[in-house]
PDB file of N, CA and C in Angstrom:
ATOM      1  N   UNK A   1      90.140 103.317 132.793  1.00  0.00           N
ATOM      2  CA  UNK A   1      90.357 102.357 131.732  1.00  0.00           C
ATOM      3  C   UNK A   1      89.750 102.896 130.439  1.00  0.00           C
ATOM      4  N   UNK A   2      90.589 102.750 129.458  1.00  0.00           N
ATOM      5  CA  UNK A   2      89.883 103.375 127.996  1.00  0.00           C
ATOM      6  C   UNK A   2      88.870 102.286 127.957  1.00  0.00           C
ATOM      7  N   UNK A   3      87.780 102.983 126.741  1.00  0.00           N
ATOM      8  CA  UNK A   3      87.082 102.549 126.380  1.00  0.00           C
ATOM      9  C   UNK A   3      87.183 101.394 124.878  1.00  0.00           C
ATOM     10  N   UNK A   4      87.089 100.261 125.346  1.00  0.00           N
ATOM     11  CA  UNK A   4      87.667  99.184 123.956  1.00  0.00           C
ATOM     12  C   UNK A   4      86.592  99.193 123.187  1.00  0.00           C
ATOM     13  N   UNK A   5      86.242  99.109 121.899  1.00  0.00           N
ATOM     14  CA  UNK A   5      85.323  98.298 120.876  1.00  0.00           C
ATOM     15  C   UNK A   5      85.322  96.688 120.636  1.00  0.00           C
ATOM     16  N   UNK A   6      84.927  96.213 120.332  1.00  0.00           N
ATOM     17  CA  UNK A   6      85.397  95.325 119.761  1.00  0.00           C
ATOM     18  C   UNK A   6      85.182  95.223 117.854  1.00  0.00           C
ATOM     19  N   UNK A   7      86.894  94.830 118.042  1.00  0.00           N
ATOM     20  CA  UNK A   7      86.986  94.789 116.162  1.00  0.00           C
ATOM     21  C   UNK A   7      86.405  94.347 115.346  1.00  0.00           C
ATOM     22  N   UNK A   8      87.173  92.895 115.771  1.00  0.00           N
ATOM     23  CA  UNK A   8      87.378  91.605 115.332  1.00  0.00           C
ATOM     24  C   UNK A   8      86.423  90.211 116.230  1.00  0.00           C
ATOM     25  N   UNK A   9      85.751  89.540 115.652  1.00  0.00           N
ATOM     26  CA  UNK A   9      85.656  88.427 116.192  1.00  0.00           C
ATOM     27  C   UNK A   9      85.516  87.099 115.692  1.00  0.00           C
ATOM     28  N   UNK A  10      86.001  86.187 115.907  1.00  0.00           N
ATOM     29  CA  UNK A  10      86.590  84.550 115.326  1.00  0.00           C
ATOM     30  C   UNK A  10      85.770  83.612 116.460  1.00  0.00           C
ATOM     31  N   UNK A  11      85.599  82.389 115.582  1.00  0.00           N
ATOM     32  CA  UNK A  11      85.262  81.243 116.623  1.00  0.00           C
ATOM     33  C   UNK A  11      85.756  79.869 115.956  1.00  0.00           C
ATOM     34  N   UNK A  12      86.605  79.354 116.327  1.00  0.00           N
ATOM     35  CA  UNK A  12      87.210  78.025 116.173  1.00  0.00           C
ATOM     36  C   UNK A  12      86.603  76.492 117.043  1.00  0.00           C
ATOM     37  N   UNK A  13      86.473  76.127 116.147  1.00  0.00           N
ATOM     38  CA  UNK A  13      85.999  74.658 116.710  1.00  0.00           C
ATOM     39  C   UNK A  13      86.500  73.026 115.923  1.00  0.00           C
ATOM     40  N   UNK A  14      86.863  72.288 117.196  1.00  0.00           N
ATOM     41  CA  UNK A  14      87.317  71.110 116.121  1.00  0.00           C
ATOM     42  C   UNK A  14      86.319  70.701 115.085  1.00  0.00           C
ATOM     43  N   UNK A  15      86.379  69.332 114.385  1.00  0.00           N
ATOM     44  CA  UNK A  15      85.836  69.310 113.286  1.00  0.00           C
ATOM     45  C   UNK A  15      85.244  67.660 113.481  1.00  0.00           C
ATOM     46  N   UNK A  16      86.414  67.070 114.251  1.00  0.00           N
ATOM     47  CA  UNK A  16      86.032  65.654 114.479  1.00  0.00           C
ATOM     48  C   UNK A  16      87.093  64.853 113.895  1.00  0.00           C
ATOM     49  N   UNK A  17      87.787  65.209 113.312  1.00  0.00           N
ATOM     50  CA  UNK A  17      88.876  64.651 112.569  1.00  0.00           C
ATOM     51  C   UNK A  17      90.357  65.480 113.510  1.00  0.00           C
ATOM     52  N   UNK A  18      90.666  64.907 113.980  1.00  0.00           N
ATOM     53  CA  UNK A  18      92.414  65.244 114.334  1.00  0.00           C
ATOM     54  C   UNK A  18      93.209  65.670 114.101  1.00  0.00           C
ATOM     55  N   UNK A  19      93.139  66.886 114.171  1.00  0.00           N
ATOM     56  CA  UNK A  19      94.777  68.200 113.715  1.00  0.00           C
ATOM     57  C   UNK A  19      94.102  69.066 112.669  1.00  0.00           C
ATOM     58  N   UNK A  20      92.491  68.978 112.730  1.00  0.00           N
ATOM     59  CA  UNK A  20      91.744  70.084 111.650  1.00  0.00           C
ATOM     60  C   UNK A  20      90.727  70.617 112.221  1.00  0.00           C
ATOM     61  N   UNK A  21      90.621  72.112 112.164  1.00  0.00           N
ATOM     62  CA  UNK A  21      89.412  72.803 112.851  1.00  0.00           C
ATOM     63  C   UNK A  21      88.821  73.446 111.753  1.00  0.00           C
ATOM     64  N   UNK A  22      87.773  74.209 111.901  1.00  0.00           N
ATOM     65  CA  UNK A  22      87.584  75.355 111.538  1.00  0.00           C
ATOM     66  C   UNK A  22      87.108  76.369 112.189  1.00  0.00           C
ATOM     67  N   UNK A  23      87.725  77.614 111.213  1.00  0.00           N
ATOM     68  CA  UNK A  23      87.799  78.581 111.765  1.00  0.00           C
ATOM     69  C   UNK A  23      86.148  79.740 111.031  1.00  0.00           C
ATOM     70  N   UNK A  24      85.508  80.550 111.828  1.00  0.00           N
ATOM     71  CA  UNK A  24      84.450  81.023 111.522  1.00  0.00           C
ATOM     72  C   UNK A  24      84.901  82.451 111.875  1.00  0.00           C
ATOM     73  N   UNK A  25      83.970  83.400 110.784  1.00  0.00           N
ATOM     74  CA  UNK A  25      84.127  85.023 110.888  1.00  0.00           C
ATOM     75  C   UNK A  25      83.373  85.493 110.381  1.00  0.00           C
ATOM     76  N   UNK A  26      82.081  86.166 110.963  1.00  0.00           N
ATOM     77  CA  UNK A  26      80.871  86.574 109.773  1.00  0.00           C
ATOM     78  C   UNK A  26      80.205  85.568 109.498  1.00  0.00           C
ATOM     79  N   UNK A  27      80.042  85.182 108.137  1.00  0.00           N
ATOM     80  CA  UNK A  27      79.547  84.476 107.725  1.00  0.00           C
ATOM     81  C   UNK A  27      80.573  83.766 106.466  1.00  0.00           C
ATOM     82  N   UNK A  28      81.695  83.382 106.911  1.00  0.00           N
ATOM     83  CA  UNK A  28      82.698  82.798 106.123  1.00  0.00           C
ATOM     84  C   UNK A  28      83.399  81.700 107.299  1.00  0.00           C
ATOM     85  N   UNK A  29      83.986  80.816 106.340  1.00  0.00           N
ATOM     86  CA  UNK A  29      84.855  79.352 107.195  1.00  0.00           C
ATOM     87  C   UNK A  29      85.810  79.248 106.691  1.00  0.00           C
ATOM     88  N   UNK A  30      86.782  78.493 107.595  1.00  0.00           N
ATOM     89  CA  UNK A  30      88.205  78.507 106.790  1.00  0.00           C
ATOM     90  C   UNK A  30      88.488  76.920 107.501  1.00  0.00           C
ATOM     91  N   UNK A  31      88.914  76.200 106.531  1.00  0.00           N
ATOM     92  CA  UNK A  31      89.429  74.738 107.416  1.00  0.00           C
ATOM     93  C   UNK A  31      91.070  74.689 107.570  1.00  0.00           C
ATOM     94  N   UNK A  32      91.426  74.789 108.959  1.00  0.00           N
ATOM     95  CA  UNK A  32      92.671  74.616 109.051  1.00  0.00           C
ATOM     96  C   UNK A  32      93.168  73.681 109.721  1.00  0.00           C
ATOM     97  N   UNK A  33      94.204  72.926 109.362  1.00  0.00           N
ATOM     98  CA  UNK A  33      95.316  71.722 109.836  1.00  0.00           C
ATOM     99  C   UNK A  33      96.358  72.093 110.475  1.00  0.00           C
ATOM    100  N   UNK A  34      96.451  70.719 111.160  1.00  0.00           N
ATOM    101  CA  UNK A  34      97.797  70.703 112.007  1.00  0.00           C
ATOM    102  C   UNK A  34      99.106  71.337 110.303  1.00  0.00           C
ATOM    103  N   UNK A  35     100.050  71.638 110.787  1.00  0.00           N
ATOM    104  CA  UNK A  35     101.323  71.567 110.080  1.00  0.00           C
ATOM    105  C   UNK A  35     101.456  70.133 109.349  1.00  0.00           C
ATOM    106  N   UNK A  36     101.613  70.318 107.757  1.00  0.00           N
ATOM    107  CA  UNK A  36     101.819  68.895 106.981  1.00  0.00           C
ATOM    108  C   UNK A  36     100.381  68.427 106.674  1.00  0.00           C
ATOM    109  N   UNK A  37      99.633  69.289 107.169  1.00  0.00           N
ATOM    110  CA  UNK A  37      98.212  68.602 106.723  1.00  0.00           C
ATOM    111  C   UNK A  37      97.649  69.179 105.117  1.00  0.00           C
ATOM    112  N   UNK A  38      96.642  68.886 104.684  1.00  0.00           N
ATOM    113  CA  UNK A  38      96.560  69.350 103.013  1.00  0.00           C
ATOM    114  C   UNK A  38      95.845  70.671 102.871  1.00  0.00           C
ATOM    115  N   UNK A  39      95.378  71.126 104.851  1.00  0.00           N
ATOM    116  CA  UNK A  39      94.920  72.531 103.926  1.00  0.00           C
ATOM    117  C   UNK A  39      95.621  72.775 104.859  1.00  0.00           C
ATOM    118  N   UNK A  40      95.962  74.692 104.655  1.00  0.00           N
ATOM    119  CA  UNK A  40      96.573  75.622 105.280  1.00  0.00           C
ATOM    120  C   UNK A  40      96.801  75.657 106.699  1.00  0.00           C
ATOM    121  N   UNK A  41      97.919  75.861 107.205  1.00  0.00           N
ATOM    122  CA  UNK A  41      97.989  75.848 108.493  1.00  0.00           C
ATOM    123  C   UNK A  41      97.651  77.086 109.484  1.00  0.00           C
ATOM    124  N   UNK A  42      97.976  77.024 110.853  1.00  0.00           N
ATOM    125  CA  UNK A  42      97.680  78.477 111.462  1.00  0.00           C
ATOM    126  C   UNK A  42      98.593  79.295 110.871  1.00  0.00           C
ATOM    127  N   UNK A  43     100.034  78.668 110.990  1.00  0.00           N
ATOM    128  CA  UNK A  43     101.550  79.673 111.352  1.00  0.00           C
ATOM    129  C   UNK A  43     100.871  80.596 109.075  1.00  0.00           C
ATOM    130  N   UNK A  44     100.406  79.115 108.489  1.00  0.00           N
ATOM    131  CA  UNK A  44     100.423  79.996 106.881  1.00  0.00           C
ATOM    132  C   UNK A  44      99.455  80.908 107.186  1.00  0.00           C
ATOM    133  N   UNK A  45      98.431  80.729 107.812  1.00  0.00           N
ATOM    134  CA  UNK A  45      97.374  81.834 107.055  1.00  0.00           C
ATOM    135  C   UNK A  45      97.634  82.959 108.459  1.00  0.00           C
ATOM    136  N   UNK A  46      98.580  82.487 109.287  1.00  0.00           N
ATOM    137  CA  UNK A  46      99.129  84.071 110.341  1.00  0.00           C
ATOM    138  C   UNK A  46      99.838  84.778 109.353  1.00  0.00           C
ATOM    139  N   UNK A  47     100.681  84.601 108.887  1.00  0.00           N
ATOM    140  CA  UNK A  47     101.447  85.326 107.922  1.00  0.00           C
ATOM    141  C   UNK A  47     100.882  85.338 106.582  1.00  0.00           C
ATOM    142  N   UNK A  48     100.053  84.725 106.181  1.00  0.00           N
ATOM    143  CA  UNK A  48      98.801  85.139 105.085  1.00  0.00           C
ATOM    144  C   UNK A  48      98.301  87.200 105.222  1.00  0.00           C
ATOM    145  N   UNK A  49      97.947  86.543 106.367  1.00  0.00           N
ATOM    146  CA  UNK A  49      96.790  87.543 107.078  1.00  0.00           C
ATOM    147  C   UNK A  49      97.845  89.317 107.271  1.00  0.00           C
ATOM    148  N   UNK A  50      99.298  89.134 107.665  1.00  0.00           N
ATOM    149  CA  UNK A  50     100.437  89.909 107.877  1.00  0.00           C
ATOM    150  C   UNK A  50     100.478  90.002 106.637  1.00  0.00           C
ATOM    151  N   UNK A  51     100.738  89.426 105.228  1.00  0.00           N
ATOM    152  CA  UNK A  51     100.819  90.071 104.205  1.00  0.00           C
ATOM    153  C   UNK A  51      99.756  90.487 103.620  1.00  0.00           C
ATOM    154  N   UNK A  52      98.338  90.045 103.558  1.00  0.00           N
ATOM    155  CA  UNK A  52      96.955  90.962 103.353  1.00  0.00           C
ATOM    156  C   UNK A  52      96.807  92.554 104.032  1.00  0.00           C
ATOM    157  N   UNK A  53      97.498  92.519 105.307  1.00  0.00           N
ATOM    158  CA  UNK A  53      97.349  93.651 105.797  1.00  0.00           C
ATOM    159  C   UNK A  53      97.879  94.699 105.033  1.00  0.00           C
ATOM    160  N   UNK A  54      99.474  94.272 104.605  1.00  0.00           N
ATOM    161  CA  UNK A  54     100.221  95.184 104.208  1.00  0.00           C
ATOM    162  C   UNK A  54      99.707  95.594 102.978  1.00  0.00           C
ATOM    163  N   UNK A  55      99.232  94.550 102.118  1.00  0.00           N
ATOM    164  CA  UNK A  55      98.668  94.628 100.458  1.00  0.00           C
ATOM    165  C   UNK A  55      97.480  95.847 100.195  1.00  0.00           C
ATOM    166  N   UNK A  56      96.566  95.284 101.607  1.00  0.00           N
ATOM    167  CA  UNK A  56      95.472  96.190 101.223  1.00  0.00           C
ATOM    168  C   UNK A  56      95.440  97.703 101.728  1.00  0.00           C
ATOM    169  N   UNK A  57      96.697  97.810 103.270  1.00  0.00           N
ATOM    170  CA  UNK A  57      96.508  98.953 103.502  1.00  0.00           C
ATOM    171  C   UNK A  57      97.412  99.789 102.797  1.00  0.00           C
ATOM    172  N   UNK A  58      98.259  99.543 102.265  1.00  0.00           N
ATOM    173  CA  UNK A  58      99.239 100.458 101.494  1.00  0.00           C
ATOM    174  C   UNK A  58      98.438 100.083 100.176  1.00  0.00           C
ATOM    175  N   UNK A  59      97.826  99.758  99.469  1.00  0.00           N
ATOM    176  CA  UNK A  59      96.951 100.031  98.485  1.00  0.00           C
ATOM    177  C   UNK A  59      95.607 101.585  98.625  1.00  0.00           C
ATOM    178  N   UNK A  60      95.069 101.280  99.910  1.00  0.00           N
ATOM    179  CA  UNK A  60      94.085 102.413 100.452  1.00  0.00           C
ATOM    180  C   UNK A  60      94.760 103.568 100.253  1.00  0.00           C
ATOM    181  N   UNK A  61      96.118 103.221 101.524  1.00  0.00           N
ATOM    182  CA  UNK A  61      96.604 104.646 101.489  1.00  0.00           C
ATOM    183  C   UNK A  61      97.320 104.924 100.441  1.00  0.00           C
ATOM    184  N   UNK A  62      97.693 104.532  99.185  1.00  0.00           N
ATOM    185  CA  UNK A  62      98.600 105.198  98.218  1.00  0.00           C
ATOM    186  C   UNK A  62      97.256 105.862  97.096  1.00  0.00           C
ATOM    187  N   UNK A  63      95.886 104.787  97.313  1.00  0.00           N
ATOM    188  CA  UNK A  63      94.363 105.631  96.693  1.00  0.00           C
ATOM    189  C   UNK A  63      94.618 107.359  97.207  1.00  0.00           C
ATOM    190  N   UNK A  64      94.483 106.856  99.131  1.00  0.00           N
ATOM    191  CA  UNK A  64      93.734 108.232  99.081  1.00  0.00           C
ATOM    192  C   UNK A  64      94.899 108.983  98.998  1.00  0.00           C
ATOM    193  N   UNK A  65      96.403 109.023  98.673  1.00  0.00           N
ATOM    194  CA  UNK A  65      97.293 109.995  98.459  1.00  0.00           C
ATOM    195  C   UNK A  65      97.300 110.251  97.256  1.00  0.00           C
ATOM    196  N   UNK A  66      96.647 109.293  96.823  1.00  0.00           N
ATOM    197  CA  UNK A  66      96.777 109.584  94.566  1.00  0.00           C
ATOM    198  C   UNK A  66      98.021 109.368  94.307  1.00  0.00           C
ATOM    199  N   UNK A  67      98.474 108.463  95.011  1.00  0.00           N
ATOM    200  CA  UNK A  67      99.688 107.554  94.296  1.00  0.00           C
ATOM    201  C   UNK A  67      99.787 106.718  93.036  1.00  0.00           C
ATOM    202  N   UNK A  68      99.752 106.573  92.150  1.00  0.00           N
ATOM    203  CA  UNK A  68     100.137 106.011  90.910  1.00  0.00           C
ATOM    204  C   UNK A  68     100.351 104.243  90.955  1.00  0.00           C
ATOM    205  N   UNK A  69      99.745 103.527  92.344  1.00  0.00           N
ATOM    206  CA  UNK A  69      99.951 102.534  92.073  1.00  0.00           C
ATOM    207  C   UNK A  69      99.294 101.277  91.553  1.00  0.00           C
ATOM    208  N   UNK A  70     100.128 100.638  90.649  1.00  0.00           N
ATOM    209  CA  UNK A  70      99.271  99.667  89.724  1.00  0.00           C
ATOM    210  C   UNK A  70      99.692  98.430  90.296  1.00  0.00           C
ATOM    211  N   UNK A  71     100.140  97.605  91.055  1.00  0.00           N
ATOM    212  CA  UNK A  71     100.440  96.340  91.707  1.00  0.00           C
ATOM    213  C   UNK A  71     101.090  96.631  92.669  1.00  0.00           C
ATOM    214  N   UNK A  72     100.927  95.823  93.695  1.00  0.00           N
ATOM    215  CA  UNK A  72     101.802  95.326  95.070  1.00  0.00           C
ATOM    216  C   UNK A  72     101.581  93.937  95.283  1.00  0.00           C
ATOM    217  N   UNK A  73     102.901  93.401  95.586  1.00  0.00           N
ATOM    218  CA  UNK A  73     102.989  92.298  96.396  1.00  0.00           C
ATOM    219  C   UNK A  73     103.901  92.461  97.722  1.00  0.00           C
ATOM    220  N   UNK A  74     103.634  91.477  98.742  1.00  0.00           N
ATOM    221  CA  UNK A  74     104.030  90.562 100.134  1.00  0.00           C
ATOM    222  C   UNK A  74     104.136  89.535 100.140  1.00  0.00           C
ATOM    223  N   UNK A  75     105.613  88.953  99.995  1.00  0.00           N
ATOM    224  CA  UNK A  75     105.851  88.033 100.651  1.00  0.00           C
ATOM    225  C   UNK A  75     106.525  88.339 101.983  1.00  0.00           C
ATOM    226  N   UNK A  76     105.843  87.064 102.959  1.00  0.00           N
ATOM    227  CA  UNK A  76     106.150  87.177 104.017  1.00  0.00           C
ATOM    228  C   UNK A  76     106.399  85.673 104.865  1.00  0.00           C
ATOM    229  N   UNK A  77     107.731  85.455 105.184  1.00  0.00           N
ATOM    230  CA  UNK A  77     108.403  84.509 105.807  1.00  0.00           C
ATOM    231  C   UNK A  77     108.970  83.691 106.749  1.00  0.00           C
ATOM    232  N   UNK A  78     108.753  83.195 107.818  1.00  0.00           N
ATOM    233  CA  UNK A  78     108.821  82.803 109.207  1.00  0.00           C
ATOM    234  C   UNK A  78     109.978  82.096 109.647  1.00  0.00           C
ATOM    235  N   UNK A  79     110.722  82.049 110.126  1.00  0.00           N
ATOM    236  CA  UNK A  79     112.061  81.688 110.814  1.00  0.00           C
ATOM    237  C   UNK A  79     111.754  80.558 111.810  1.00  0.00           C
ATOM    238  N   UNK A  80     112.616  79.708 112.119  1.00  0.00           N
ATOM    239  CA  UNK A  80     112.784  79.398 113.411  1.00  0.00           C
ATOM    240  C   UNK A  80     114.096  79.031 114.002  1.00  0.00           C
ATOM    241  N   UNK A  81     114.543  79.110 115.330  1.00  0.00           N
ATOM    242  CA  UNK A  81     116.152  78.698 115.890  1.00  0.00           C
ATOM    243  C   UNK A  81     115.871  77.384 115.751  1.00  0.00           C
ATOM    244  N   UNK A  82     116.455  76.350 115.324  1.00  0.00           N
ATOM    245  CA  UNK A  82     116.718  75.161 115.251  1.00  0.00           C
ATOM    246  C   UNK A  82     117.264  74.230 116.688  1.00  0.00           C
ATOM    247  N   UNK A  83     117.879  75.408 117.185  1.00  0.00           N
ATOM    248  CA  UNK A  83     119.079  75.008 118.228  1.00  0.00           C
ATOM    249  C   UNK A  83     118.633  76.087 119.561  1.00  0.00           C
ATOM    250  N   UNK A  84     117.354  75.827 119.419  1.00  0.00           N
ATOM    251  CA  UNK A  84     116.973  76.813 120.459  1.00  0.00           C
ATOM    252  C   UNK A  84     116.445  76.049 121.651  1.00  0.00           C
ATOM    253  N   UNK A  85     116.430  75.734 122.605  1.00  0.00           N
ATOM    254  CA  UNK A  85     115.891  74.813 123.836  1.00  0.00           C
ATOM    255  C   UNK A  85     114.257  74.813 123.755  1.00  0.00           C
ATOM    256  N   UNK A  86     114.001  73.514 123.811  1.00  0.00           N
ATOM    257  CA  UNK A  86     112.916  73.162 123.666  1.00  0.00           C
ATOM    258  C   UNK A  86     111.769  73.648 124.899  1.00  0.00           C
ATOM    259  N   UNK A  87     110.670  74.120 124.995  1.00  0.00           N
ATOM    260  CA  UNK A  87     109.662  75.201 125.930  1.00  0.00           C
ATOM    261  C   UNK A  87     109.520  76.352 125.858  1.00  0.00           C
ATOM    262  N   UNK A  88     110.498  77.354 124.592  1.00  0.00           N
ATOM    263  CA  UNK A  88     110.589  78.682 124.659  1.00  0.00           C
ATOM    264  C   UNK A  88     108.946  78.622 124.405  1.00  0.00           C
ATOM    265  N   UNK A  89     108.535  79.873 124.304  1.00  0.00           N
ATOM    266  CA  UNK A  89     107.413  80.395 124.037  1.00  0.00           C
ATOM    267  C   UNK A  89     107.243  80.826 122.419  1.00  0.00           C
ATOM    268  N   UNK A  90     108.685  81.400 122.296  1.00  0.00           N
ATOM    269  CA  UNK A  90     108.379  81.979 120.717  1.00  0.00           C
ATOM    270  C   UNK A  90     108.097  80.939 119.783  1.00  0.00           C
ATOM    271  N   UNK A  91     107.163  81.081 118.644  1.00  0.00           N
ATOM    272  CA  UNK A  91     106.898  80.269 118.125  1.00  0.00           C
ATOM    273  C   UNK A  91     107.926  80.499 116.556  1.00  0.00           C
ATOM    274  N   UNK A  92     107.901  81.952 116.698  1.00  0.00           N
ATOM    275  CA  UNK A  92     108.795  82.143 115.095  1.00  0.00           C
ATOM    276  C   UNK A  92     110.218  83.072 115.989  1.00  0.00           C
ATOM    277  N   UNK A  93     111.031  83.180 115.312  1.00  0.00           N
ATOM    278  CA  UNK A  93     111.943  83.717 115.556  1.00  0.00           C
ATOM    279  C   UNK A  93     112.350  84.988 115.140  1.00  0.00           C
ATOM    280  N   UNK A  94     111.651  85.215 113.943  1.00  0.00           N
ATOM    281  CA  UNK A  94     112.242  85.934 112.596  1.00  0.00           C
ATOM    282  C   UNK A  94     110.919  85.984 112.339  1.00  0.00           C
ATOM    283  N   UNK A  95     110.190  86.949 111.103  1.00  0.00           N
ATOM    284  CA  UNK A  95     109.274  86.893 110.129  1.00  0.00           C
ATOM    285  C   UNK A  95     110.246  88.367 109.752  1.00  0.00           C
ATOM    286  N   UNK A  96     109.801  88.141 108.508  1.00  0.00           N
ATOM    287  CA  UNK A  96     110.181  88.810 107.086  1.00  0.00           C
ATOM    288  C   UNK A  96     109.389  89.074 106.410  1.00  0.00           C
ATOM    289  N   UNK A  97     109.198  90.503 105.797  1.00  0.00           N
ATOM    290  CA  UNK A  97     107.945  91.084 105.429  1.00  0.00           C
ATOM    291  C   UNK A  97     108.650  91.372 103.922  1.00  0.00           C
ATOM    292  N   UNK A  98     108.514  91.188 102.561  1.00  0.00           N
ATOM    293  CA  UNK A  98     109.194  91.628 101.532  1.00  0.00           C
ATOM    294  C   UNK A  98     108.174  92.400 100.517  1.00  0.00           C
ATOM    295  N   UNK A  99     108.249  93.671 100.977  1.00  0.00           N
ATOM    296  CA  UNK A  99     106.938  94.379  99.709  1.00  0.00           C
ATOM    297  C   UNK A  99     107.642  94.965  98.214  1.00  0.00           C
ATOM    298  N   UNK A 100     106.788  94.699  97.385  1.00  0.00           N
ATOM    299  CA  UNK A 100     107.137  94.864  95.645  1.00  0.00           C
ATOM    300  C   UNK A 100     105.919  95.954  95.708  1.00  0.00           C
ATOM    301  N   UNK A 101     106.011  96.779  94.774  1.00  0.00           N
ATOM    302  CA  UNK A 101     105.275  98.126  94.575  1.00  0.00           C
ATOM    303  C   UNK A 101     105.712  98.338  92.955  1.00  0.00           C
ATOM    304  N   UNK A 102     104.942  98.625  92.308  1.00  0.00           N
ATOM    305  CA  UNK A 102     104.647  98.694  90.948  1.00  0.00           C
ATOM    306  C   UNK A 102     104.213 100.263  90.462  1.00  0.00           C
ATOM    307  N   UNK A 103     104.564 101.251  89.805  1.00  0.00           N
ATOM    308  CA  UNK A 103     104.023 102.180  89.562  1.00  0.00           C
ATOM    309  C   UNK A 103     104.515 103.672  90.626  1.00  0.00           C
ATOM    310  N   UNK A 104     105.147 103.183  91.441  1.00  0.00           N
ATOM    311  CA  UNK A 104     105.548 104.356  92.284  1.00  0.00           C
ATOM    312  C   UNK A 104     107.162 104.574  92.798  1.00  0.00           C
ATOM    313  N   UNK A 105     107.342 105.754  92.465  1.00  0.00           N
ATOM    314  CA  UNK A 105     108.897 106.183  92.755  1.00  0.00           C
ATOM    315  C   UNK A 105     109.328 105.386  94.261  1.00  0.00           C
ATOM    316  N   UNK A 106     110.282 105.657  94.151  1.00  0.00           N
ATOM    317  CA  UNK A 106     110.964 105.384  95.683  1.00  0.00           C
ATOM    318  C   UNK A 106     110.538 106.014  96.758  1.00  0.00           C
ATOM    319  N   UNK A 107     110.657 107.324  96.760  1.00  0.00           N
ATOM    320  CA  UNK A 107     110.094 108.182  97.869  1.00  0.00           C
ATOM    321  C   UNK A 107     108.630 107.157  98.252  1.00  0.00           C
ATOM    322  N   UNK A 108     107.750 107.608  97.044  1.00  0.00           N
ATOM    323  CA  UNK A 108     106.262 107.021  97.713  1.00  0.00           C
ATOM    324  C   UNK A 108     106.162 105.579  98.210  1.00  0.00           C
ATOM    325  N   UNK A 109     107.390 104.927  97.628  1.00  0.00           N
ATOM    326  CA  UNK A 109     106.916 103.324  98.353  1.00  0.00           C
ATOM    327  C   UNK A 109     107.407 103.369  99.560  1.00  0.00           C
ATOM    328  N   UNK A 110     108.323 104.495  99.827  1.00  0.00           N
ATOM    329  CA  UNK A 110     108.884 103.977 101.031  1.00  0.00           C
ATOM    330  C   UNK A 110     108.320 104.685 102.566  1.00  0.00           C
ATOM    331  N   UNK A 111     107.290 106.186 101.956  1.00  0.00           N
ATOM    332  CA  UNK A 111     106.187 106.381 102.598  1.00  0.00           C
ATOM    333  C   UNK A 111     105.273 105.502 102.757  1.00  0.00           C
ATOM    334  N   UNK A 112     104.748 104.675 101.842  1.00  0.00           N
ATOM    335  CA  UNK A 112     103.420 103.842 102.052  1.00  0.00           C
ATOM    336  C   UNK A 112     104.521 102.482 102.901  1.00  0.00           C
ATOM    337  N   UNK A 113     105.666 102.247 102.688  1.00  0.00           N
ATOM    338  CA  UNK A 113     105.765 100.857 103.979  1.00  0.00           C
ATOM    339  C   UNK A 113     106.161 101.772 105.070  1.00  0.00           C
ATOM    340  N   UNK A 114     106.836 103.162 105.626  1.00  0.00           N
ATOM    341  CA  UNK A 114     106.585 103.648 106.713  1.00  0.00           C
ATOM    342  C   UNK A 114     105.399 103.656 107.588  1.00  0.00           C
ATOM    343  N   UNK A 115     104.458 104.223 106.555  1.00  0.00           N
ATOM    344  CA  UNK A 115     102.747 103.872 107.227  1.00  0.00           C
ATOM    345  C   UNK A 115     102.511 103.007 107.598  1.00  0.00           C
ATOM    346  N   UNK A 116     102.409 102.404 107.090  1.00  0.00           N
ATOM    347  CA  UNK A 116     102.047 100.456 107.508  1.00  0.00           C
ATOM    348  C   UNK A 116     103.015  99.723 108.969  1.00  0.00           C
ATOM    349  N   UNK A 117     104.014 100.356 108.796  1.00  0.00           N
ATOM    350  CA  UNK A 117     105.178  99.833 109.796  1.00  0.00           C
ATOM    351  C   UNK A 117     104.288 100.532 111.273  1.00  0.00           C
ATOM    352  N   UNK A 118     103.906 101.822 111.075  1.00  0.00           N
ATOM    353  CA  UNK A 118     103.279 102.556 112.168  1.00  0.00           C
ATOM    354  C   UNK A 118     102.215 102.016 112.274  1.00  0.00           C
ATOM    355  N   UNK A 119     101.646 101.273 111.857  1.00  0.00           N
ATOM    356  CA  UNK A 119     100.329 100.938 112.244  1.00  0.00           C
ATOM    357  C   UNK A 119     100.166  99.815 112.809  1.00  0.00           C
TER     358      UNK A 119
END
């Protein structure tokens, strides 16, 4: 068996109030709601977190290539079948990753979302 690290670690706990937890990491909190509630949900800040990835690591890597870039954005978008039988497991169907790159030819943006795709 390889040898694992551990990365990442989270601890979630309700709050006392119904359809809101929070979420803990380090020494930071995040309060999250059911869906329709007034702060952020899981499914937003899952795909929050999918477009942070992309932002910051194709930012690193276009640094350490000395890429020329002056902005990036991610938007990123979640699907669902409407008409799909109720118990599947999947929760999204679809997500959609849409990156904007500022400052760099074609070739290099489309190296820095290859990278990212591999990772």
């Amino acid at each position: 068996m390889s040898n694992l690290n551990l990365t990442y670690s989270t601890n979630t706990s309700s709050t006392g109030i119904r359809g809101r937890s929070i979420s803990s990491a380090r020494n930071h909190h995040i309060v999250i709601d059911d869906s329709g509630g007034e702060e952020l949900g899981a499914g937003e800040l899952f795909l929050g977190a999918i477009g942070a990835c992309a932002v910051n690591m194709i930012g690193r890597n276009a640094a350490s290539e000395g890429f020329p870039l002056e902005w990036i954005e991610a938007d990123v978008d979640a699907y669902r079948d409407g008409e799909k039988a109720e118990g599947d497991l999947a929760i999204f169907d679809r997500i959609n990753v849409n990156i904007r790159m500022w400052g760099l030819d074609d070739v290099q943006a489309d190296m820095m979302v290859a990278t990212w795709k591999r990772r």
